[in-house]
N, C-alpha and C. Protein backbone atom coordinates (compact mmCIF):
# COMPACT_ATOMS: atom_id res chain seq x y z
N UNK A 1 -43.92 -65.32 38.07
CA UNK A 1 -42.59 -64.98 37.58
C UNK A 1 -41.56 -65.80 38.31
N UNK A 2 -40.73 -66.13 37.83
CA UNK A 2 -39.50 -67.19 38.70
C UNK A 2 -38.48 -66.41 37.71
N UNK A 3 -37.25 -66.28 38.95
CA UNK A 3 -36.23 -65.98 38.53
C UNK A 3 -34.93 -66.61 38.59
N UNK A 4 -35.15 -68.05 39.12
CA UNK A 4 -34.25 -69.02 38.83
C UNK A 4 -33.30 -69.08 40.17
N UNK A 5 -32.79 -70.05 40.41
CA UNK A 5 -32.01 -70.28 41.76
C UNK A 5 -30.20 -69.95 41.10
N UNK A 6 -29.74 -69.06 42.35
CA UNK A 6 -28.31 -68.63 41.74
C UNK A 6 -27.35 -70.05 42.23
N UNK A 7 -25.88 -70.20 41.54
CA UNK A 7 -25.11 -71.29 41.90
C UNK A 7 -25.25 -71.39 43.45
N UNK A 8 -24.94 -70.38 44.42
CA UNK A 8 -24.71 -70.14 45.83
C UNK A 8 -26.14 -69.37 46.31
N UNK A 9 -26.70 -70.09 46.71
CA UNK A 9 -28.22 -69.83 47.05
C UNK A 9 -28.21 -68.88 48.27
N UNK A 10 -27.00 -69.14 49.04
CA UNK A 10 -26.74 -68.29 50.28
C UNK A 10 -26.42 -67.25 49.81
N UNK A 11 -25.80 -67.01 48.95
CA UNK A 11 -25.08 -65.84 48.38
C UNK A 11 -25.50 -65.00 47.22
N UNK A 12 -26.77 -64.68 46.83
CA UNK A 12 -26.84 -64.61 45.55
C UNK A 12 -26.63 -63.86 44.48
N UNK A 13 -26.24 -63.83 43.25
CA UNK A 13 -25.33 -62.98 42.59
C UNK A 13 -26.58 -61.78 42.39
N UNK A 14 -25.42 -60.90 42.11
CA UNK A 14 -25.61 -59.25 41.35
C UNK A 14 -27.10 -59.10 41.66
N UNK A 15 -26.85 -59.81 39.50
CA UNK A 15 -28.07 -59.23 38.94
C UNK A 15 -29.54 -60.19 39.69
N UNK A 16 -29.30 -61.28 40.15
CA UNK A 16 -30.44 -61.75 40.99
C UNK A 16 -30.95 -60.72 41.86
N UNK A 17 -29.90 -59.89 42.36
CA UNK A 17 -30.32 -58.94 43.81
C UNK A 17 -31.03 -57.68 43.16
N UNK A 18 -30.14 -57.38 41.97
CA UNK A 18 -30.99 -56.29 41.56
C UNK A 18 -32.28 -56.43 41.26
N UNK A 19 -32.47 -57.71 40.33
CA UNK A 19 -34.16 -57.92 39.96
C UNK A 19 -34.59 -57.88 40.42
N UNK A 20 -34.70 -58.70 41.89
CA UNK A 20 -35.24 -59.06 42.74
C UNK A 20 -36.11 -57.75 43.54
N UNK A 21 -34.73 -56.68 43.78
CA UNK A 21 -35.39 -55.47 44.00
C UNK A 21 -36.21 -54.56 43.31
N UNK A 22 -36.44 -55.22 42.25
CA UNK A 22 -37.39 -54.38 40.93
C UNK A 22 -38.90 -54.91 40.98
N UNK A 23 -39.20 -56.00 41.96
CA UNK A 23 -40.53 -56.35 41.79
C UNK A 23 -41.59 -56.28 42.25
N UNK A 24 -41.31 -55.27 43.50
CA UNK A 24 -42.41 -54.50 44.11
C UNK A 24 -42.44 -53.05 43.10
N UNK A 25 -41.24 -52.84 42.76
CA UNK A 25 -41.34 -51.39 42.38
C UNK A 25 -41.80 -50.59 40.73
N UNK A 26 -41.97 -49.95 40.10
CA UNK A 26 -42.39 -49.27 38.76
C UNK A 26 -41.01 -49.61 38.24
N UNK A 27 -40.78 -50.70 37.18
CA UNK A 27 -39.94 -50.98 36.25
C UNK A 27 -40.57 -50.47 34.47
N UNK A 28 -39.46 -50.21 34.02
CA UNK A 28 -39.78 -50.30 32.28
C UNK A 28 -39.55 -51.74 31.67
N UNK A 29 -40.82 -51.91 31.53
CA UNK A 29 -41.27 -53.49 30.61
C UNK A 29 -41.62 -53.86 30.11
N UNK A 30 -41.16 -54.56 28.95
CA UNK A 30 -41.10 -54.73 27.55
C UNK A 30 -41.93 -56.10 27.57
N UNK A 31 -43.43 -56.51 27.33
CA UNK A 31 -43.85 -57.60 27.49
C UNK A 31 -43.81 -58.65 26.37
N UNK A 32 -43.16 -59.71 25.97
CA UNK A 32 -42.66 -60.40 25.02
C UNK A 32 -44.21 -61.56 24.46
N UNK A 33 -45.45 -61.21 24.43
CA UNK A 33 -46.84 -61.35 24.21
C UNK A 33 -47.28 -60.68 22.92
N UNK A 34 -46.39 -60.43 21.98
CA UNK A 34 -46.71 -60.04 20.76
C UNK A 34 -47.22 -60.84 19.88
N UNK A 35 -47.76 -60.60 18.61
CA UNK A 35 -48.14 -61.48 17.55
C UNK A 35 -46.57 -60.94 16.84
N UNK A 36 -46.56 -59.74 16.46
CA UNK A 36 -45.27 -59.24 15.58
C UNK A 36 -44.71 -57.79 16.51
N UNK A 37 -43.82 -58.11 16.31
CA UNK A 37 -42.39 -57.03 16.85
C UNK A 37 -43.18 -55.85 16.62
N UNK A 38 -43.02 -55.48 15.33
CA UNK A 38 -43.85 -54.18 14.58
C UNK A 38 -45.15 -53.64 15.25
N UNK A 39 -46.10 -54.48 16.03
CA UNK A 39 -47.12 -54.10 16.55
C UNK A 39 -46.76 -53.26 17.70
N UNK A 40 -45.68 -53.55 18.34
CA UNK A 40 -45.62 -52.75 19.63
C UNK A 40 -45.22 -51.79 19.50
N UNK A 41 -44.52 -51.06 18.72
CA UNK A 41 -43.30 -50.26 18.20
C UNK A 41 -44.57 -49.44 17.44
N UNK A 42 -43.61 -48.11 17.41
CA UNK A 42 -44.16 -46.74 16.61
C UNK A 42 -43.84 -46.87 15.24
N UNK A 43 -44.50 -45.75 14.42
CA UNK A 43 -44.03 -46.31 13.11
C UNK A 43 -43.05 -45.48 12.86
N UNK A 44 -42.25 -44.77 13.82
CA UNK A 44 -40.63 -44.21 13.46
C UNK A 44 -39.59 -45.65 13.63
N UNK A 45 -40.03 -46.09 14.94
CA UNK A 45 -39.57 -47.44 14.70
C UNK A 45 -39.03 -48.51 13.33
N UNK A 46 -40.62 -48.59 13.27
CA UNK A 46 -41.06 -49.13 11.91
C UNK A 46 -40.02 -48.84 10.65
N UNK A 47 -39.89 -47.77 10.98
CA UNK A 47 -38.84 -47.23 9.33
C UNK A 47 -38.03 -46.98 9.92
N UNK A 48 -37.47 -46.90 10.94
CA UNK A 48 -35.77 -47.48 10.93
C UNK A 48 -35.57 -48.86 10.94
N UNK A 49 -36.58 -49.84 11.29
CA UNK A 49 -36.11 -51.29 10.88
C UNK A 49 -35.99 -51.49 9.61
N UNK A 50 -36.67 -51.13 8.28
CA UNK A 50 -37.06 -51.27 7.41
C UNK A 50 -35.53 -50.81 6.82
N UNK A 51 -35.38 -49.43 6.91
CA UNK A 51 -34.16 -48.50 6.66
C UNK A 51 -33.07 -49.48 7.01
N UNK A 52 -32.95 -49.99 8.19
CA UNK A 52 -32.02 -50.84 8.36
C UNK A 52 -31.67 -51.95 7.32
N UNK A 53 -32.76 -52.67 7.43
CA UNK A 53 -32.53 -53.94 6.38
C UNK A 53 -32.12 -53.63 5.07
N UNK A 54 -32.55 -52.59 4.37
CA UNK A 54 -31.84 -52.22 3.13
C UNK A 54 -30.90 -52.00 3.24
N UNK A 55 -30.09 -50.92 4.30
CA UNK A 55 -28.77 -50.21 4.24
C UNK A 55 -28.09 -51.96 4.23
N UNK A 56 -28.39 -53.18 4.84
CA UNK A 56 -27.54 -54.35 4.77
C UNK A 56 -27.06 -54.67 6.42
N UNK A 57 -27.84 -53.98 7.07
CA UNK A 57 -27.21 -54.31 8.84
C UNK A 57 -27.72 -55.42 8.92
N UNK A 58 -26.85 -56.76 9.79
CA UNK A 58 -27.73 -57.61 10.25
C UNK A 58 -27.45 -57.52 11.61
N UNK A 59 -28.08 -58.63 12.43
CA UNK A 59 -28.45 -58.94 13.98
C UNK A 59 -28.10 -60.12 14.02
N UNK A 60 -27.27 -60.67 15.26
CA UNK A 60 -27.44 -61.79 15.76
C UNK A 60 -26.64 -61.80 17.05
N UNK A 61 -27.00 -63.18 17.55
CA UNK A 61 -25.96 -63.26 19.52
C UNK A 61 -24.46 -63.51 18.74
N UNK A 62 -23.87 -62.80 19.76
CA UNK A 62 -22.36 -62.86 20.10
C UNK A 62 -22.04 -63.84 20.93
N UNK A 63 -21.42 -64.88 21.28
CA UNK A 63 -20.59 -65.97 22.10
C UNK A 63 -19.79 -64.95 23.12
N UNK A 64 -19.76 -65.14 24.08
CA UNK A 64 -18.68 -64.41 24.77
C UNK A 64 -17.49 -63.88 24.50
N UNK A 65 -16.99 -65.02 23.88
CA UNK A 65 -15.67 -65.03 22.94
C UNK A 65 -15.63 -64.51 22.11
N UNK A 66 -16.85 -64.57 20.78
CA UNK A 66 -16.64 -63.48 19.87
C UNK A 66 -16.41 -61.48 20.56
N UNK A 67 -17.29 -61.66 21.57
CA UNK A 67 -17.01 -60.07 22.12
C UNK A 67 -15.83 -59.71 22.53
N UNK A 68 -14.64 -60.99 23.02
CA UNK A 68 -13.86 -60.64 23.36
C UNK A 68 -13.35 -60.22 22.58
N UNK A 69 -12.74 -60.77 21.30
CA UNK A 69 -12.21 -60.88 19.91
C UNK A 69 -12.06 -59.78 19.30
N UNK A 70 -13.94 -59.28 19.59
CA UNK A 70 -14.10 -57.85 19.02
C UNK A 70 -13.86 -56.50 19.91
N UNK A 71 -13.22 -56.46 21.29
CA UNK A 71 -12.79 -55.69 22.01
C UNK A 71 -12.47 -54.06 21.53
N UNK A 72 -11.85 -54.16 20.76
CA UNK A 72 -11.63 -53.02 19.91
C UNK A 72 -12.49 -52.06 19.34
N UNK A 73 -13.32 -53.11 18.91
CA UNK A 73 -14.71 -52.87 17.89
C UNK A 73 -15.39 -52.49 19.15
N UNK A 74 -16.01 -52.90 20.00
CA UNK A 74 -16.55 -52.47 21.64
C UNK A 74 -16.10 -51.58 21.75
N UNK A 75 -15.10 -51.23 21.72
CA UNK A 75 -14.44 -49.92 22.65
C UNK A 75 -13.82 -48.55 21.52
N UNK A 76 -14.08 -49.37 19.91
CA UNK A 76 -14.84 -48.02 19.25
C UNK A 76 -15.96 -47.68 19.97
N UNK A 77 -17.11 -48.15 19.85
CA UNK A 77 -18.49 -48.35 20.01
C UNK A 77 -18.79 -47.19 21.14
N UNK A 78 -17.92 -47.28 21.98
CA UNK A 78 -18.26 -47.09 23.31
C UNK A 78 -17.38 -45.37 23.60
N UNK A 79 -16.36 -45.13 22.49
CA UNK A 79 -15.74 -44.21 22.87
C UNK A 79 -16.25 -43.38 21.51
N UNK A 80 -17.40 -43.56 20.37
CA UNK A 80 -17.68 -42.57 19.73
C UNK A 80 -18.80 -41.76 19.61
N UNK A 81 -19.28 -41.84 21.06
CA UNK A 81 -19.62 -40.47 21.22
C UNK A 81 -19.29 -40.46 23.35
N UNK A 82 -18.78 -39.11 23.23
CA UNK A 82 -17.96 -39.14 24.94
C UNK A 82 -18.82 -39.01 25.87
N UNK A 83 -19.86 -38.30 25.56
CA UNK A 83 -20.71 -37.77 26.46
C UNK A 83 -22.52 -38.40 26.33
N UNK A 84 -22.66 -39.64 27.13
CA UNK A 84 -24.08 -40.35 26.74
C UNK A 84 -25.41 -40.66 27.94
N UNK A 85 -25.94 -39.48 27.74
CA UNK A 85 -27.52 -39.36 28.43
C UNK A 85 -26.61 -38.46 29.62
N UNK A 86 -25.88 -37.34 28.90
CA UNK A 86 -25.67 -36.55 29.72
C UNK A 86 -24.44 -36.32 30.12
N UNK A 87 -24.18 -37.91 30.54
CA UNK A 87 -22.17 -37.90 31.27
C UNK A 87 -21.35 -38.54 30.38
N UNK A 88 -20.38 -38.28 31.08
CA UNK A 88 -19.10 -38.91 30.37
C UNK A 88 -19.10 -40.19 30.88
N UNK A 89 -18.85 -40.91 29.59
CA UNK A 89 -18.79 -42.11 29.14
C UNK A 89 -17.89 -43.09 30.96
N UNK A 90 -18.44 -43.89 31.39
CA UNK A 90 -17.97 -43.76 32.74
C UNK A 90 -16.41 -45.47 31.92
N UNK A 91 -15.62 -45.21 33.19
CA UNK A 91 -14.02 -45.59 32.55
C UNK A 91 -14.10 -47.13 32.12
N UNK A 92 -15.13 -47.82 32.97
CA UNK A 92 -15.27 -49.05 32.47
C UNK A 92 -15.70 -49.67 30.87
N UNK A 93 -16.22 -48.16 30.48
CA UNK A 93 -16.63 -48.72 29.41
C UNK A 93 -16.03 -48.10 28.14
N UNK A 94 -15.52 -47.13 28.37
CA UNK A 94 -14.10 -46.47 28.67
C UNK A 94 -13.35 -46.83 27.44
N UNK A 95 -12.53 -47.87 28.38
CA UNK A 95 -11.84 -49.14 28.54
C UNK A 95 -12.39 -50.46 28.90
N UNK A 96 -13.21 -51.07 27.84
CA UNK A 96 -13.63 -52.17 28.36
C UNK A 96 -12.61 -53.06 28.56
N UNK A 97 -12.48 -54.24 29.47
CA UNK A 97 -12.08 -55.53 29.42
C UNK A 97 -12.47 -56.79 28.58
N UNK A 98 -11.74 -57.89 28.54
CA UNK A 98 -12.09 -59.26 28.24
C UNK A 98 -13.22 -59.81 29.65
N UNK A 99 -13.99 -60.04 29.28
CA UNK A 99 -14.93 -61.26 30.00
C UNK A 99 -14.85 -62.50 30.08
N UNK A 100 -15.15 -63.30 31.34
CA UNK A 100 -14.74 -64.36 31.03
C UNK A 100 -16.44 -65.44 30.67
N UNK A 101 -16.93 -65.41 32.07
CA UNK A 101 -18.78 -66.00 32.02
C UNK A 101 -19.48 -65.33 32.99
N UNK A 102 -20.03 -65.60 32.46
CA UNK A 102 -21.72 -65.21 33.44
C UNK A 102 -20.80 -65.49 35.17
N UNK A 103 -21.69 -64.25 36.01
CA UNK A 103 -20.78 -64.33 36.97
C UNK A 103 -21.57 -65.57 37.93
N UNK A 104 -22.89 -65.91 37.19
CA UNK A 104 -23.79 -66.64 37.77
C UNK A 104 -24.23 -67.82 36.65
N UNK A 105 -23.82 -69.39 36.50
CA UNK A 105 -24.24 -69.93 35.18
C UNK A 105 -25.54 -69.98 35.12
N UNK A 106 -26.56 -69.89 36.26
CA UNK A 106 -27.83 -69.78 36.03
C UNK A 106 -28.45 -69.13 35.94
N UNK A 107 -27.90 -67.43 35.67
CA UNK A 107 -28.30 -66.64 34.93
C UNK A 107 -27.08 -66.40 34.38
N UNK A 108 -27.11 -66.74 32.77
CA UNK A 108 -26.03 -66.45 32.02
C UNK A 108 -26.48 -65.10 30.84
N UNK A 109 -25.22 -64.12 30.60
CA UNK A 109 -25.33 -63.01 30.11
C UNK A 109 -25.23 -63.47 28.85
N UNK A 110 -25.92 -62.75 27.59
CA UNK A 110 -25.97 -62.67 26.44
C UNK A 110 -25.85 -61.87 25.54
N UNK A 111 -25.52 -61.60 24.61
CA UNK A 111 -24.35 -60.43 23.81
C UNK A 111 -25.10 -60.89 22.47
N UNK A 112 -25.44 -59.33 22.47
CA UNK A 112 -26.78 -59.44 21.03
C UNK A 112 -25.61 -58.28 19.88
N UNK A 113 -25.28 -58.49 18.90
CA UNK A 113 -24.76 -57.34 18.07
C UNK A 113 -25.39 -57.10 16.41
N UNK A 114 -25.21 -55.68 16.17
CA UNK A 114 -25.88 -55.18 15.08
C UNK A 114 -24.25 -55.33 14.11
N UNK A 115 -24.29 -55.33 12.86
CA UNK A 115 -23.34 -55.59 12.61
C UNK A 115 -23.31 -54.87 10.88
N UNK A 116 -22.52 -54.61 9.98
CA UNK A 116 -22.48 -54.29 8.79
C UNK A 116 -20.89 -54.80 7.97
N UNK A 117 -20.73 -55.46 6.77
CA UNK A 117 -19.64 -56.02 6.32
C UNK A 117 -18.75 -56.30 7.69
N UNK A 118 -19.39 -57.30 8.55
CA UNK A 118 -18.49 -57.83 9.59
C UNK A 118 -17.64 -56.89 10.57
N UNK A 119 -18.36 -55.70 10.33
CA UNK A 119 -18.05 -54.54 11.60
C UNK A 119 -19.11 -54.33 12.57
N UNK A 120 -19.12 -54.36 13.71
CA UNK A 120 -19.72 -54.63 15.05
C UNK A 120 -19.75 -53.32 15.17
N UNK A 121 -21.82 -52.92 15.18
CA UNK A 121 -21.67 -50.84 15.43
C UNK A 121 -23.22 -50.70 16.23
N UNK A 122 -23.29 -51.98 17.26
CA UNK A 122 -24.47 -51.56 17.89
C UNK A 122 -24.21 -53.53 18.60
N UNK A 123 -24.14 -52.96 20.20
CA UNK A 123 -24.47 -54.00 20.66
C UNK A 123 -25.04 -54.01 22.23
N UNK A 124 -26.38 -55.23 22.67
CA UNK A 124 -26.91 -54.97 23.81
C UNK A 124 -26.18 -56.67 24.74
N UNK A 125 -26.25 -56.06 25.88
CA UNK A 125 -25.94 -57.41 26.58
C UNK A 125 -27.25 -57.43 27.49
N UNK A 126 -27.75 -58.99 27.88
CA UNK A 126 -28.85 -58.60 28.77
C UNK A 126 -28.56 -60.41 29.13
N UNK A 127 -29.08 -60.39 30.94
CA UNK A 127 -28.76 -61.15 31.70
C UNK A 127 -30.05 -61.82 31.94
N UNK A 128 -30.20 -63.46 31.71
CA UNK A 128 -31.19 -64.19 31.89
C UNK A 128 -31.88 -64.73 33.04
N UNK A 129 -33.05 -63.79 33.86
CA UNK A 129 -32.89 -64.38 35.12
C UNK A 129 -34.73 -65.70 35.10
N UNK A 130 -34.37 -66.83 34.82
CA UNK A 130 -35.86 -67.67 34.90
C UNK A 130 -36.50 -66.91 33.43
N UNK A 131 -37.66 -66.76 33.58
CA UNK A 131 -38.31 -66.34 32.69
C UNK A 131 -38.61 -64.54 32.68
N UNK A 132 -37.48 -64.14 33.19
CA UNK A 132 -37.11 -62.33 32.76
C UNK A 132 -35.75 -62.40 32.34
N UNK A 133 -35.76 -61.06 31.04
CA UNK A 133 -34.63 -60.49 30.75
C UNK A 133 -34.40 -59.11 31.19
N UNK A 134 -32.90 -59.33 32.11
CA UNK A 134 -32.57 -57.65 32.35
C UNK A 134 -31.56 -57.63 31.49
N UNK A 135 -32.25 -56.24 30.31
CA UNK A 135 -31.08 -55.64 29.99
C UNK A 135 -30.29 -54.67 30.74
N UNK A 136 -29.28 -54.84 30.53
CA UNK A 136 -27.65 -53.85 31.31
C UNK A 136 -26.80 -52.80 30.46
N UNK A 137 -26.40 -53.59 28.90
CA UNK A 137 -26.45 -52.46 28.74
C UNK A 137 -26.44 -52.36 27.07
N UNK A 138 -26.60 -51.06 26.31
CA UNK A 138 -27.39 -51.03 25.23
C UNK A 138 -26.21 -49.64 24.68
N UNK A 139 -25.48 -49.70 23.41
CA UNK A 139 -24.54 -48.76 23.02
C UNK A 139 -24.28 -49.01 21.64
N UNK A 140 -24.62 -47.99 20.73
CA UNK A 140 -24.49 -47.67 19.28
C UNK A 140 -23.33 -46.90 18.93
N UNK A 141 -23.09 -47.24 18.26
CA UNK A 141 -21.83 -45.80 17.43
C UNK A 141 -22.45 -44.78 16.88
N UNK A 142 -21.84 -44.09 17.76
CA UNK A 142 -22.25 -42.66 17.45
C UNK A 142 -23.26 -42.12 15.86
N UNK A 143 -22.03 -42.56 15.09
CA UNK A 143 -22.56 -41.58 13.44
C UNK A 143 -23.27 -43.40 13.11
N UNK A 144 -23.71 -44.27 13.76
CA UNK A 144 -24.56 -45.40 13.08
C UNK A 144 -26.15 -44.72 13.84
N UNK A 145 -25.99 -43.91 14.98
CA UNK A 145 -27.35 -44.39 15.62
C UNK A 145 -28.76 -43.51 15.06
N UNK A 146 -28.24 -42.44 14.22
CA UNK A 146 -29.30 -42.46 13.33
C UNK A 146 -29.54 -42.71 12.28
N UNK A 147 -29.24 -43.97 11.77
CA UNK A 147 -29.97 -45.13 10.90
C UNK A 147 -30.81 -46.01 11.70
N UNK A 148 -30.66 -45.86 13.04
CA UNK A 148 -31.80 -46.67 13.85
C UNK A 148 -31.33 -47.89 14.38
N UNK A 149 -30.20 -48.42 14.86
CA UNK A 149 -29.15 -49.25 14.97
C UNK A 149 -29.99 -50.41 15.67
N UNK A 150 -30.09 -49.58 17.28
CA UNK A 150 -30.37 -49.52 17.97
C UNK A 150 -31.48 -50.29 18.08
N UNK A 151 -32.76 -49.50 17.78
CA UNK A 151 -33.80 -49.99 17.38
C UNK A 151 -33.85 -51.47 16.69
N UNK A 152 -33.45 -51.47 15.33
CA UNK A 152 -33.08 -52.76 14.65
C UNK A 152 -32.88 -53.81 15.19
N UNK A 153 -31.77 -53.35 16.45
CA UNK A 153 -31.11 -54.46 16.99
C UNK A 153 -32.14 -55.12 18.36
N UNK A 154 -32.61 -54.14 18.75
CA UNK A 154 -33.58 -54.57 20.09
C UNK A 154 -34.44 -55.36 19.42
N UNK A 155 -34.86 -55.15 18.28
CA UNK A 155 -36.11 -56.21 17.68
C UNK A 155 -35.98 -57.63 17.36
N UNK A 156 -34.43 -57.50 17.06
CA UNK A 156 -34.16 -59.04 17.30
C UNK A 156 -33.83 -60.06 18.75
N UNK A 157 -33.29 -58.72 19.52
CA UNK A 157 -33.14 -59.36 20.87
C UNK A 157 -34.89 -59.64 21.60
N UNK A 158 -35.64 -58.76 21.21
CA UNK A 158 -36.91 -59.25 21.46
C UNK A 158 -37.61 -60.78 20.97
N UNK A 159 -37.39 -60.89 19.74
CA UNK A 159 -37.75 -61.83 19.05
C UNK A 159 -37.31 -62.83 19.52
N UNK A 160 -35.87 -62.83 19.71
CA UNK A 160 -34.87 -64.02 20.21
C UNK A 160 -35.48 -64.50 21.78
N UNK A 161 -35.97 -63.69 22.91
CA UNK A 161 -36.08 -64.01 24.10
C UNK A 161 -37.59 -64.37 23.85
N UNK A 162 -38.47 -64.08 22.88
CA UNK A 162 -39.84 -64.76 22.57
C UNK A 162 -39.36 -65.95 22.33
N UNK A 163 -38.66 -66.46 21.88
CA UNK A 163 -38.56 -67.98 21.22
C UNK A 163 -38.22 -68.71 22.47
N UNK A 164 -37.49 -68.07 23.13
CA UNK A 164 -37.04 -69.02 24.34
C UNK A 164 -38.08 -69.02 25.53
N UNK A 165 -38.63 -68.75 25.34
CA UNK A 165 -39.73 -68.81 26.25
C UNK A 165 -39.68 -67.68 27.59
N UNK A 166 -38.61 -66.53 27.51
CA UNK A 166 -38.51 -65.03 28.32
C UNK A 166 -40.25 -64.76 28.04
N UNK A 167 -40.48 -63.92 29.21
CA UNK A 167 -42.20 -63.52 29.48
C UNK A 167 -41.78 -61.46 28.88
N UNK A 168 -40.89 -61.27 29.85
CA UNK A 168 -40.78 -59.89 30.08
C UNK A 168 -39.18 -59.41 30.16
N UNK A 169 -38.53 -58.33 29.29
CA UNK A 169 -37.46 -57.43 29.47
C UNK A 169 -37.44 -56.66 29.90
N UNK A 170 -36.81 -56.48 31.02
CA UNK A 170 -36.83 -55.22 31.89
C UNK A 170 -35.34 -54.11 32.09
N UNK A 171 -35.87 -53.04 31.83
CA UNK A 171 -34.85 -52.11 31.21
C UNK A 171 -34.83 -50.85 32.59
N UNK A 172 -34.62 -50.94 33.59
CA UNK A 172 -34.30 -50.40 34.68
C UNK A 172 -36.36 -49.87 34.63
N UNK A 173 -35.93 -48.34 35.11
CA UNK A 173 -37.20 -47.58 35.57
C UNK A 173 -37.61 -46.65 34.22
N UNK A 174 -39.17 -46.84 33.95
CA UNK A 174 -39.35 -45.75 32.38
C UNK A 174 -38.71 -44.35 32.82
N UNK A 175 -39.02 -43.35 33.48
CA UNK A 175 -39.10 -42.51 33.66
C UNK A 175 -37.35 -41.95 34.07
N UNK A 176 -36.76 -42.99 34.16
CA UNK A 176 -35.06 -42.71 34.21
C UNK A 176 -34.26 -42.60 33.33
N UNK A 177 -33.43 -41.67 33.30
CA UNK A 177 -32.59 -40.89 32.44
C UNK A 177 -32.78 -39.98 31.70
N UNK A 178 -32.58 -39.64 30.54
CA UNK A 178 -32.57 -38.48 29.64
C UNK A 178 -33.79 -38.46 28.83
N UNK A 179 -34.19 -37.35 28.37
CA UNK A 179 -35.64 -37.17 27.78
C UNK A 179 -35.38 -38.07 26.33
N UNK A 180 -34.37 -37.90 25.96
CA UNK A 180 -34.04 -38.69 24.83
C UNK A 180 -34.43 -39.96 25.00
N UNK A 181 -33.56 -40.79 26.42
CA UNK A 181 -33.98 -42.01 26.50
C UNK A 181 -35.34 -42.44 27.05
N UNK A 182 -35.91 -41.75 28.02
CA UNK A 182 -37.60 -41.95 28.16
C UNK A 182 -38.10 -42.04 26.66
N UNK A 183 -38.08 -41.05 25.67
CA UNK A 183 -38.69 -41.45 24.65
C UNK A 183 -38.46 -42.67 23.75
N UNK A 184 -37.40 -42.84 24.00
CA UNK A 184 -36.75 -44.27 23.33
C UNK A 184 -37.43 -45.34 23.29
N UNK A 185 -37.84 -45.76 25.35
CA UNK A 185 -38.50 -46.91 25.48
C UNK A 185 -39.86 -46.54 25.67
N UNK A 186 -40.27 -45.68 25.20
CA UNK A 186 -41.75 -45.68 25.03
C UNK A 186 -42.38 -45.93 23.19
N UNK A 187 -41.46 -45.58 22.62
CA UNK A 187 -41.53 -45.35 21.19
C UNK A 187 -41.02 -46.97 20.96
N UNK A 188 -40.71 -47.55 21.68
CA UNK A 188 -40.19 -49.17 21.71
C UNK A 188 -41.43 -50.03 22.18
N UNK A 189 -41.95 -49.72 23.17
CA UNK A 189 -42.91 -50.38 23.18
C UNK A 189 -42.82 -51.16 25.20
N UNK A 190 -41.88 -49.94 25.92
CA UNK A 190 -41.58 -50.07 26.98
C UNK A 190 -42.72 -49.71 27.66
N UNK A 191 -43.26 -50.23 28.99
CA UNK A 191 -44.43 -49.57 29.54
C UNK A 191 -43.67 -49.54 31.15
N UNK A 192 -44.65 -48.51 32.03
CA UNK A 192 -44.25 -49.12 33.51
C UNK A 192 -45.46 -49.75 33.94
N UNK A 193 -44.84 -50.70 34.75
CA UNK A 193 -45.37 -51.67 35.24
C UNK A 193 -44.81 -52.32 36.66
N UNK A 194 -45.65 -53.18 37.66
CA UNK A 194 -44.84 -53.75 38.68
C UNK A 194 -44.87 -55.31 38.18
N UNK A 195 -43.34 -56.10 38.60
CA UNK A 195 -43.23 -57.32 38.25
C UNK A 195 -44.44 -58.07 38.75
N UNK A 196 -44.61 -57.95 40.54
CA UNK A 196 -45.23 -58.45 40.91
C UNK A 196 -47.17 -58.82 40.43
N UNK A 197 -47.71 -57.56 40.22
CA UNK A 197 -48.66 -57.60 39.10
C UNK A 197 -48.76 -58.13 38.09
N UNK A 198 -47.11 -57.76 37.19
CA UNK A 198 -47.60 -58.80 35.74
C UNK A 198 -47.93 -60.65 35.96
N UNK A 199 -47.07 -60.85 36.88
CA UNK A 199 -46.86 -62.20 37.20
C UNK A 199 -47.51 -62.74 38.33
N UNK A 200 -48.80 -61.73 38.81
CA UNK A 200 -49.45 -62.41 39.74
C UNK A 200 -50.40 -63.38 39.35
């Protein structure tokens, strides 16, 4: 596994430090070694992608700039439903801000959105470190997320980090947070695992 050298090698950013600390330990990991998306995934999965594509949602990356643009649309996103995996919606996200780049260019962040007649109602950001993706963070609109938004949308961010040659997505610890969300990434196709193992 390589996770890439940060601009300031003395110094190294964030999300380097966090990964870094994830690779002795039980992470949730999404191994990007598929033949098809669909294989890993449950078949509730299955029919909300399907469900999706009819209702007319599509997927694709956001530019930085487009997220800025869509700020509004974010911060619907983020303020329709108040209370998520338990707490209140914490203020940063609140109130999101404009972004400017990756706080590190050699691991640069990427902005995946679900989208319908050019309205933005499901979007994940996840930070490129070498050949791992950490996702950070993952938020549907409320009355979209049971059509399966969510879901839909991770399958393309999967697909997308297969092409580029990403090994593994790593989505904090399985067993963290709400029973809702444990089931989420297991019904996704999340396992626990240690970095150091997969990549020995």
């Amino acid at each position: 596994m390589t996770l890439g050298k940060c601009d300031n090698e003395w110094e190294p950013c964030r999300l380097y430090r966090l990964t870094h600390d994830f690779i002795k330990t039980p992470i949730a990991g999404f191994m990007l070694d598929f033949d098809t998306f669909e294989s890993r995934v449950d078949k509730h999965s299955r029919y909300d992608i399907r469900k999706c594509i009819k209702m007319g949602y599509i997927t694709r990356v956001m530019t930085i700039e487009e997220r800025n643009e869509r700020l509004e649309q974010v911060k619907t996103i983020n303020r329709s439903k108040e209370i998520r995996q338990d707490h209140k919606v914490k203020d940063f996200l609140w109130n999101p801000y404009p972004i400017s780049t990756s706080e590190c260019r050699n691991h640069p962040v990427t902005y995946f959105g679900c989208f319908k007649d050019d309205i933005l109602y499901a979007y994940i950001s996840i930070y490129r470190l070498g050949d791992t993706g950490h996702l950070t963070n993952i938020f549907g609109h409320g009355e979209h997320l049971k059509y399966g938004i969510v879901r839909f949308l991770f399958k393309f961010v999967a697909e997308y980090y297969k092409s580029q040659g990403v090994k593994i997505i790593i989505y904090h610890r399985l067993n963290n947070g709400t029973q809702g969300l444990i089931h989420w990434k297991k019904s996704m196709g999340f396992k626990e695992m240690k970095l150091d193992e997969v990549f020995s």
